[in-house]
Protein backbone atom coordinates (compact mmCIF):
# COMPACT_ATOMS: atom_id res chain seq x y z
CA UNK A 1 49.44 63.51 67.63
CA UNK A 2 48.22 59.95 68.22
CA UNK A 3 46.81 59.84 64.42
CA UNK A 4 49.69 61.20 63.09
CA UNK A 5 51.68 58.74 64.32
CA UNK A 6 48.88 55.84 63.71
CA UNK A 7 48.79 57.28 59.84
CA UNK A 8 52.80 57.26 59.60
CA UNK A 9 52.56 53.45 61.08
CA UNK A 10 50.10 52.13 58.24
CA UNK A 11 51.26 54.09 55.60
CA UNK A 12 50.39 57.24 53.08
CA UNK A 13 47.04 57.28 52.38
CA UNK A 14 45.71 57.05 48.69
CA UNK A 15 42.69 59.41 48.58
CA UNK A 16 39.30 59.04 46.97
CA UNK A 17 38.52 57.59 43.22
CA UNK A 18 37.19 60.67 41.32
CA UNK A 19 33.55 60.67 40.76
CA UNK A 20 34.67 60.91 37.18
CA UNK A 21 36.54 57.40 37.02
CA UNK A 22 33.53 55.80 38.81
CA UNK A 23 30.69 57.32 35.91
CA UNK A 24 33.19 56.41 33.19
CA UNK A 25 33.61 52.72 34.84
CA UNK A 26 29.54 52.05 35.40
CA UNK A 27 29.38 53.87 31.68
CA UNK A 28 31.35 51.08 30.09
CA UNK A 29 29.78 48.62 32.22
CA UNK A 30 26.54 49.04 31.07
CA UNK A 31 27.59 49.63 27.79
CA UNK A 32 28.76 46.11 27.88
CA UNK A 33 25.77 44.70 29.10
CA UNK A 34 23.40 46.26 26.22
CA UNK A 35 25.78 44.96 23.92
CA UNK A 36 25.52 41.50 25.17
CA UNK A 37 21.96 41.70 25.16
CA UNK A 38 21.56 42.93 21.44
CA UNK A 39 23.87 40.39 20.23
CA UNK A 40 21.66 37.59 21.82
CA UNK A 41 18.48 39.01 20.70
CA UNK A 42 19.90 39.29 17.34
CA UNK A 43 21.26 35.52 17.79
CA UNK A 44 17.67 34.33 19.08
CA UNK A 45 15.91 36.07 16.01
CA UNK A 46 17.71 34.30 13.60
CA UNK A 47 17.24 31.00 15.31
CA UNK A 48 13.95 32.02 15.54
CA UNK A 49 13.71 32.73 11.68
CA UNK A 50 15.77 29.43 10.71
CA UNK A 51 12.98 27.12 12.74
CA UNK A 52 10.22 28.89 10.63
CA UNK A 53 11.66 27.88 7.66
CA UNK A 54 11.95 23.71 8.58
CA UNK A 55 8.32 23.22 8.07
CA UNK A 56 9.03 24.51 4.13
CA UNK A 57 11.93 22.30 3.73
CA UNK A 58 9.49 19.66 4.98
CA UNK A 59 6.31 20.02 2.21
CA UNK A 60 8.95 19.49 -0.54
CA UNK A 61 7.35 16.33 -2.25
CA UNK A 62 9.28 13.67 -4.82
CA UNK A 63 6.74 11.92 -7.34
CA UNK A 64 8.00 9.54 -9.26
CA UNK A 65 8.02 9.75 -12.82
CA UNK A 66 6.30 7.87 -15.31
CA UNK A 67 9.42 5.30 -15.88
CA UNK A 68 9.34 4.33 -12.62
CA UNK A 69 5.34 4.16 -12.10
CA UNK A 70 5.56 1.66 -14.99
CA UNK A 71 8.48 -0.41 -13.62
CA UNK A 72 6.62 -0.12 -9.92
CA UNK A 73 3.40 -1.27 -10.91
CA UNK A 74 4.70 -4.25 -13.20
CA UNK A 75 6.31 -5.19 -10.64
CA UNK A 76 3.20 -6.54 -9.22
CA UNK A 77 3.14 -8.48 -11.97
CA UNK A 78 -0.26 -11.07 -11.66
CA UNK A 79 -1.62 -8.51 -9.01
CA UNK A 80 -4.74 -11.54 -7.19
CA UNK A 81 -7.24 -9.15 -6.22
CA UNK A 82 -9.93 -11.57 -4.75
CA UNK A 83 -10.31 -15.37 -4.23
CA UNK A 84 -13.09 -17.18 -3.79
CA UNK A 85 -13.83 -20.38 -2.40
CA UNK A 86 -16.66 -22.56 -3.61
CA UNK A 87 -19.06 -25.97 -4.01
CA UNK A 88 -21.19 -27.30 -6.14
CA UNK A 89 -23.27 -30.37 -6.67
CA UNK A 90 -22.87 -32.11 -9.97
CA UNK A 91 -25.03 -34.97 -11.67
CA UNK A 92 -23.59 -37.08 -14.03
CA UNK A 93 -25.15 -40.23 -16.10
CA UNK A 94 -24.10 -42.08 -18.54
CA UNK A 95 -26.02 -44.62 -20.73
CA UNK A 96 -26.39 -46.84 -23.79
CA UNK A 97 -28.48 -46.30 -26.79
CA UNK A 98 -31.74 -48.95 -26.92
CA UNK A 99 -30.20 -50.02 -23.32
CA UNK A 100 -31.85 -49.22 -19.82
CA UNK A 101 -29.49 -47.43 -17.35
CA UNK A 102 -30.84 -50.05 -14.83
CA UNK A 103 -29.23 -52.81 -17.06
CA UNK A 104 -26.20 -50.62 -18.57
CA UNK A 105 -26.04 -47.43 -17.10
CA UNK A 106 -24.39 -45.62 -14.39
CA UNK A 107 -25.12 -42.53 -12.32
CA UNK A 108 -23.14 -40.71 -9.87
CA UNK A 109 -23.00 -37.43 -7.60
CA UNK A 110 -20.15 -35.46 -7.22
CA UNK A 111 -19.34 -33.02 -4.82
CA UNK A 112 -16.67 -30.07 -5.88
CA UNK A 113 -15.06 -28.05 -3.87
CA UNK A 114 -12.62 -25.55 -4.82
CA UNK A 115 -11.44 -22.04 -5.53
CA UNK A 116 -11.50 -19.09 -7.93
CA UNK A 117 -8.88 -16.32 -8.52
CA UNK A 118 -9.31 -13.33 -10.41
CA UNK A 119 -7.24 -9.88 -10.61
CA UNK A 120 -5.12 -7.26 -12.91
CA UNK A 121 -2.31 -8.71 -15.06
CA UNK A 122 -0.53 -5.26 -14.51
CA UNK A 123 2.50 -7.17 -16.82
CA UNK A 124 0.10 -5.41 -19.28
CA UNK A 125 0.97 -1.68 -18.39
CA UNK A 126 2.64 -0.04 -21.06
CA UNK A 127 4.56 4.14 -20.47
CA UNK A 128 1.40 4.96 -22.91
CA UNK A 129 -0.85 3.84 -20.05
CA UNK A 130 0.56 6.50 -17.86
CA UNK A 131 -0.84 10.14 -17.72
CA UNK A 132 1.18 13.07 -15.33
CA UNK A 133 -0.14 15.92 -14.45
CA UNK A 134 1.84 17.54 -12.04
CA UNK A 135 0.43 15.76 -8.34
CA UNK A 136 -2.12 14.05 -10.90
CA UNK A 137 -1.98 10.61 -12.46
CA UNK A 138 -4.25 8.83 -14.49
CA UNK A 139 -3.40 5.16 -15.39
CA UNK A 140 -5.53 3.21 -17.66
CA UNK A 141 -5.84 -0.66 -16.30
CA UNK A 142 -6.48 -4.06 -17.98
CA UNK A 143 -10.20 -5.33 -17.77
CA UNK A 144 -9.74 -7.76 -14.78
CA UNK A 145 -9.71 -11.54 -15.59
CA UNK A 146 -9.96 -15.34 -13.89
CA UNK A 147 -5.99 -15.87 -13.03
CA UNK A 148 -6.88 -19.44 -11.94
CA UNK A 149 -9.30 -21.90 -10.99
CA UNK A 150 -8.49 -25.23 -9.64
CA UNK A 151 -10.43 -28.28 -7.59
CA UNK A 152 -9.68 -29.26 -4.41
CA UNK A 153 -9.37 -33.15 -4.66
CA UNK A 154 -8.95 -33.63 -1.24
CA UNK A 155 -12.36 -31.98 -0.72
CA UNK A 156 -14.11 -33.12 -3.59
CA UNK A 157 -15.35 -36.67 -3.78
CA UNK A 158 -17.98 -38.50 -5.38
CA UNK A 159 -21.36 -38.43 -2.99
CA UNK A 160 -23.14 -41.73 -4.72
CA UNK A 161 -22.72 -43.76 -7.55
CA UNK A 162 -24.95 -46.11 -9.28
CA UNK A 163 -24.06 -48.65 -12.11
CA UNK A 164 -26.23 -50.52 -14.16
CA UNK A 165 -26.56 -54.51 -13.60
CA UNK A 166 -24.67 -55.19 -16.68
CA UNK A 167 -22.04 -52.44 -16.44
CA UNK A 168 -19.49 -51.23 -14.32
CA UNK A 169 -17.75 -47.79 -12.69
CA UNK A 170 -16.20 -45.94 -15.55
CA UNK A 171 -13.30 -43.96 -14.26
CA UNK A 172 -13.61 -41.72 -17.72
CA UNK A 173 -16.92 -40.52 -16.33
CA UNK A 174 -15.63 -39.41 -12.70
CA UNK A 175 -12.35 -37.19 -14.80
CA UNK A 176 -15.53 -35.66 -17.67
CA UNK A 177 -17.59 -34.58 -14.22
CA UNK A 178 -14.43 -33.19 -12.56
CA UNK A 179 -13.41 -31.37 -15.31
CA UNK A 180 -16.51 -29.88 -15.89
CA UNK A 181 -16.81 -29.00 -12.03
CA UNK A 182 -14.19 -26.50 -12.66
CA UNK A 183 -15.73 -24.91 -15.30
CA UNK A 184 -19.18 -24.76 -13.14
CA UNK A 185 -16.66 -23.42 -10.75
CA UNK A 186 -15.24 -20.76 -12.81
CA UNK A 187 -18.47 -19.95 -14.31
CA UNK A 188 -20.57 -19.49 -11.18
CA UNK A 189 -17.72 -17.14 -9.62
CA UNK A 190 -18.00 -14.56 -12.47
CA UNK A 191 -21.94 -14.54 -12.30
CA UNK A 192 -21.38 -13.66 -8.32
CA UNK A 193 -19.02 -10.21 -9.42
CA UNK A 194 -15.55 -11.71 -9.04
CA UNK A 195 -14.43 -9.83 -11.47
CA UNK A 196 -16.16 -6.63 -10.19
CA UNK A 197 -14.78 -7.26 -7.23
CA UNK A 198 -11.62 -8.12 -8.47
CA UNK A 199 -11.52 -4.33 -10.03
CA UNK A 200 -12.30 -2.67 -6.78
CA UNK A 201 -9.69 -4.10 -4.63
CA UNK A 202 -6.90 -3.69 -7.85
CA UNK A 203 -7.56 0.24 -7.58
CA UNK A 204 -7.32 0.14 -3.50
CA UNK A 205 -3.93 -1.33 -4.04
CA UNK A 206 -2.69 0.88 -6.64
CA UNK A 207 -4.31 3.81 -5.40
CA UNK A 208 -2.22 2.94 -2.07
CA UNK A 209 1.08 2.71 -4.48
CA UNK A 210 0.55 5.61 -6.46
CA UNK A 211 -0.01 7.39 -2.99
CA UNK A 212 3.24 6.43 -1.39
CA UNK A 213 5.10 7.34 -5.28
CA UNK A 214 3.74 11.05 -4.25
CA UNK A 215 0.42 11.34 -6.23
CA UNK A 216 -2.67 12.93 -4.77
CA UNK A 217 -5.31 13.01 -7.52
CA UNK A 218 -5.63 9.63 -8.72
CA UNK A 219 -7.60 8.28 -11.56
CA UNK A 220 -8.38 4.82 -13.30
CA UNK A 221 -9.50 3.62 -16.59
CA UNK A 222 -10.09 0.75 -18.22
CA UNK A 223 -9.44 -0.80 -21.60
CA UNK A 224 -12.71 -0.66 -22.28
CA UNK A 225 -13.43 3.22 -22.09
């Protein structure tokens, strides 16, 4: 009697779920969950297959077409491809017909100092010197030449001088010898390779150009070929 009245105090009882409500629940439940999971594995594939393809996207190469290899490498205009620096010892003397120097002559040493430029006039380049070939280019180059030669003055002085009893320093002399120090200058630079060396260090450059334009095979040729 007790539980009755205990079970009239807190109310009708509701009765057990159905063992068919609780399999149809869990059902659905996991249902749910392999759904989830197939949409993520399907989301995770296709990131998967999108990061595959960025490497492609990234070997796509822009060369630059012969227009702009011309305009590019004029651009360098006077391209100074090596300099050198140099000195020489000159003897100069100057003297009279029938007359000793040691009456009216005059001697002197000079000393020259100065430099030597050579390199590729790429001004030169023409769309004709240009050959494309898909990641191939062939350009055809000046010959390499003296840009410029000059004497230091500062450097170069006059070692010893000697004039004649009867005579005196002749500034015309000093200018002849300094004039023709440059052209010892410029003349003793090309029998060293300047201009050999002047080529060599004109294709490093351009080859380093032509490289960052997008080429891979590069070639050179000369006027001369």
């Amino acid at each position: 009697m007790w539980d009755r009245f205990r079970g009239n105090r807190d109310g009708p009882s509701t009765g057990a779920v159905p063992a068919f409500v609780l399999t149809t629940l869990l059902l659905l439940t996991l249902g749910c969950l392999l759904g989830t999971g197939y949409l993520y594995l399907q989301a995770r594939q296709q990131v998967d297959s999108l990061s595959s393809l960025a490497p492609l996207r990234e070997t796509v190469v822009v060369r630059a077409d012969a227009p702009t290899v011309v305009r590019q490498v004029q651009a360098l205009s006077r391209l100074e491809t090596s300099r050198y620096t140099m000195e020489k010892i000159l003897d100069a003397e100057r003297s009279r017909k029938y007359v000793p120097g040691w009456l009216a002559g005059e001697k002197l040493v000079f000393v020259a100092h100065g430099e030597v430029v050579a390199g590729l006039d790429l001004s030169k380049i023409t769309a004709g010197d240009v050959n494309l070939s898909g990641g191939s280019i062939t350009l055809r180059l000046p010959e390499p030449e003296i840009l410029y030669s000059r004497l230091d003055n500062d450097k170069s002085y006059v070692y010893n001088r000697e004039t004649g009893v009867l005579s005196k320093a002749d500034k015309d002399l000093e200018s002849q010898v300094r004039a023709t120090a440059e052209r010892r200058l410029r003349d003793s630079a090309v029998e060293d390779g300047i201009l050999q060396e002047a080529r060599v260090n004109g294709e490093k450059s351009l080859r380093a150009l032509l490289t960052s334009m997008g080429y891979e095979d590069i070639k050179f040729e000369s006027d001369e070929q």
